[in-house]
C-alpha atoms as a PDB file:
ATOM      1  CA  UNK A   1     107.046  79.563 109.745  1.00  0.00           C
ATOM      2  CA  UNK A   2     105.025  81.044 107.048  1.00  0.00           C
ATOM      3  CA  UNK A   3     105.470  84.743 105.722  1.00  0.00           C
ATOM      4  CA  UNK A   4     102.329  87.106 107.518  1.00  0.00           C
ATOM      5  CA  UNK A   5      99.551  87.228 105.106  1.00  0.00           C
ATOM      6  CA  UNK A   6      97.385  90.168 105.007  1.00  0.00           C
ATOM      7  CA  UNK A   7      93.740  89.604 105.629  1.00  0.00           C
ATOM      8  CA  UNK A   8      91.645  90.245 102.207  1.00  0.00           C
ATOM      9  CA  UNK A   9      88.112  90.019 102.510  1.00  0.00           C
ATOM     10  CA  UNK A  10      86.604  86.792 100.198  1.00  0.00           C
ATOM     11  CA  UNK A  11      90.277  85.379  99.867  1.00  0.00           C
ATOM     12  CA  UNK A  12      90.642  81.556 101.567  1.00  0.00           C
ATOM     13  CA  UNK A  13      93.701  80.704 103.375  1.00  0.00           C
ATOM     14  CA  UNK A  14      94.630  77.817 104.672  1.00  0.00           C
ATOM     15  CA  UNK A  15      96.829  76.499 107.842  1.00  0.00           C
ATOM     16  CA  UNK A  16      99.760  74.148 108.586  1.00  0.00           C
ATOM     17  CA  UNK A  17      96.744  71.425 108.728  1.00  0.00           C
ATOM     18  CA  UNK A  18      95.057  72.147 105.524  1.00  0.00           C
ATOM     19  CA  UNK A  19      91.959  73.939 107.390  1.00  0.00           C
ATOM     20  CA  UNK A  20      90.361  76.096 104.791  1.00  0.00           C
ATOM     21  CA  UNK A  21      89.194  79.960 106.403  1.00  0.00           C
ATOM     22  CA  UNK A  22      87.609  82.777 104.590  1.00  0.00           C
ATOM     23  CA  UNK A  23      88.255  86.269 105.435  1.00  0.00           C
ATOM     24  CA  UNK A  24      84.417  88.097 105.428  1.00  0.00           C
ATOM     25  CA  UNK A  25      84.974  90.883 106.861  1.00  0.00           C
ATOM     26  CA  UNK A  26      87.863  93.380 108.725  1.00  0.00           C
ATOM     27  CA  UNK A  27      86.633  96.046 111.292  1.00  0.00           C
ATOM     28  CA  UNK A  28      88.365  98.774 111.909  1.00  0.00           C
ATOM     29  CA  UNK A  29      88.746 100.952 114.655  1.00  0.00           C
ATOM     30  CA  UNK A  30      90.701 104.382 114.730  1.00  0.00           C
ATOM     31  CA  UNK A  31      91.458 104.307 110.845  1.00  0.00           C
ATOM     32  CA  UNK A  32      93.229 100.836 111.813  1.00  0.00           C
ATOM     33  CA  UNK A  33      92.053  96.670 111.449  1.00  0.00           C
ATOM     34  CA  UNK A  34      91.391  95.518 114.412  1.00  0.00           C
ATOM     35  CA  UNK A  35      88.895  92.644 114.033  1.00  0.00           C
ATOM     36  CA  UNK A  36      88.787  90.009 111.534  1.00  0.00           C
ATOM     37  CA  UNK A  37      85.380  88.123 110.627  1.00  0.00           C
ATOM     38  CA  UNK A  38      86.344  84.547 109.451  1.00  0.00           C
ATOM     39  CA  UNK A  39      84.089  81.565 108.073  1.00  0.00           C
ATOM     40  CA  UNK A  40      85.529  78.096 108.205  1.00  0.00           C
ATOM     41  CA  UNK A  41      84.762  75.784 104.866  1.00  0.00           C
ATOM     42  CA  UNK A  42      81.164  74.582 107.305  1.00  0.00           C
ATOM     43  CA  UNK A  43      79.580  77.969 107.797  1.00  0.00           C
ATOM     44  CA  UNK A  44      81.368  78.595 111.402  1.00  0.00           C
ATOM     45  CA  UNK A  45      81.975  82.286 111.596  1.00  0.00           C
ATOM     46  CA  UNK A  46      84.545  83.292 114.271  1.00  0.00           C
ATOM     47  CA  UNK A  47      86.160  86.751 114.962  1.00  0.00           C
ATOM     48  CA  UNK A  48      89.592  86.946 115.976  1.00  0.00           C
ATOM     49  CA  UNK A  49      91.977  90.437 116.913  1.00  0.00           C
ATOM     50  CA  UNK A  50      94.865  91.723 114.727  1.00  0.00           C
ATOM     51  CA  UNK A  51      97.698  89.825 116.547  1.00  0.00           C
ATOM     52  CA  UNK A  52      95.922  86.257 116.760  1.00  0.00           C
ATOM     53  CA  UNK A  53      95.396  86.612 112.683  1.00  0.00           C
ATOM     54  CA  UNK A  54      99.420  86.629 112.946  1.00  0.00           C
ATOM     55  CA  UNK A  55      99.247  83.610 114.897  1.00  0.00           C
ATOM     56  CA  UNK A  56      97.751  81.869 113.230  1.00  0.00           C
ATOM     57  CA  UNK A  57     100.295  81.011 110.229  1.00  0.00           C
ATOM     58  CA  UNK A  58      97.952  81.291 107.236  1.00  0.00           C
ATOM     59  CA  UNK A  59      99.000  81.133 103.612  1.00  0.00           C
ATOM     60  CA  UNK A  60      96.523  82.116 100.563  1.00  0.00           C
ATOM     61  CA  UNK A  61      95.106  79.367  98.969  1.00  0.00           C
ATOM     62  CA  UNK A  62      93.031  80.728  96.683  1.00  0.00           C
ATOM     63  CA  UNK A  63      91.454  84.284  95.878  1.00  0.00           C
ATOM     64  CA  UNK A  64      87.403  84.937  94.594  1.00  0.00           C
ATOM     65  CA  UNK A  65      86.392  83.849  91.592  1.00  0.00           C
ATOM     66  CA  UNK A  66      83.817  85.816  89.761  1.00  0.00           C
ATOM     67  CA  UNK A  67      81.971  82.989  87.859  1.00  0.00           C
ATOM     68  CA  UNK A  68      80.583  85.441  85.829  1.00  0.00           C
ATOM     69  CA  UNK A  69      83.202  86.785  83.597  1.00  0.00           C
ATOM     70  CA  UNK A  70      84.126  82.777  83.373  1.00  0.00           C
ATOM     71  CA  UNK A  71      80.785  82.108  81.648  1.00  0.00           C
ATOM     72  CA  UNK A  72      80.962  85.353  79.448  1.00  0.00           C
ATOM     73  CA  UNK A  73      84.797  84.488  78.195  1.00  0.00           C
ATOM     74  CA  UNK A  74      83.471  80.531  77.062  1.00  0.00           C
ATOM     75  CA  UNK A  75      80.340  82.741  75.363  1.00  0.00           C
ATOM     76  CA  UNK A  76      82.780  84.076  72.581  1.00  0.00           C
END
């Protein structure tokens, strides 16, 4: 079993398969998440509850990258 990952908005995590999801969005409700917007690695955006993002045995895989302070580091 793998450890309960937090949802992060723009991070990708993966599954026991090697299915890539991104996190785009958390709603809350009360002051509390309780829906999580996620976009497979094809565009498919699904929303699933608190307790089925536990389910689901995610680990990171990788968090945003911000291209742009990439290109101005090699501009030095």
């Amino acid at each position: 079993m793998f450890l309960q990952q937090k949802p992060i908005p723009g991070y990708w995590y993966s599954n026991f398969s090697g299915q890539l999801i991104q996190v785009r969005a958390l709603v809350y409700s009360s002051g509390e998440c309780s829906l999580i917007v996620l976009e497979d690695i094809n565009g498919k955006r699904e929303t699933v509850d608190i307790e089925s993002w536990h389910g689901m045995d995610l680990v990171l895989h990788s968090p945003v990258v911000d291209h742009s302070e990439e290109e101005a580091a090699t501009d030095l």
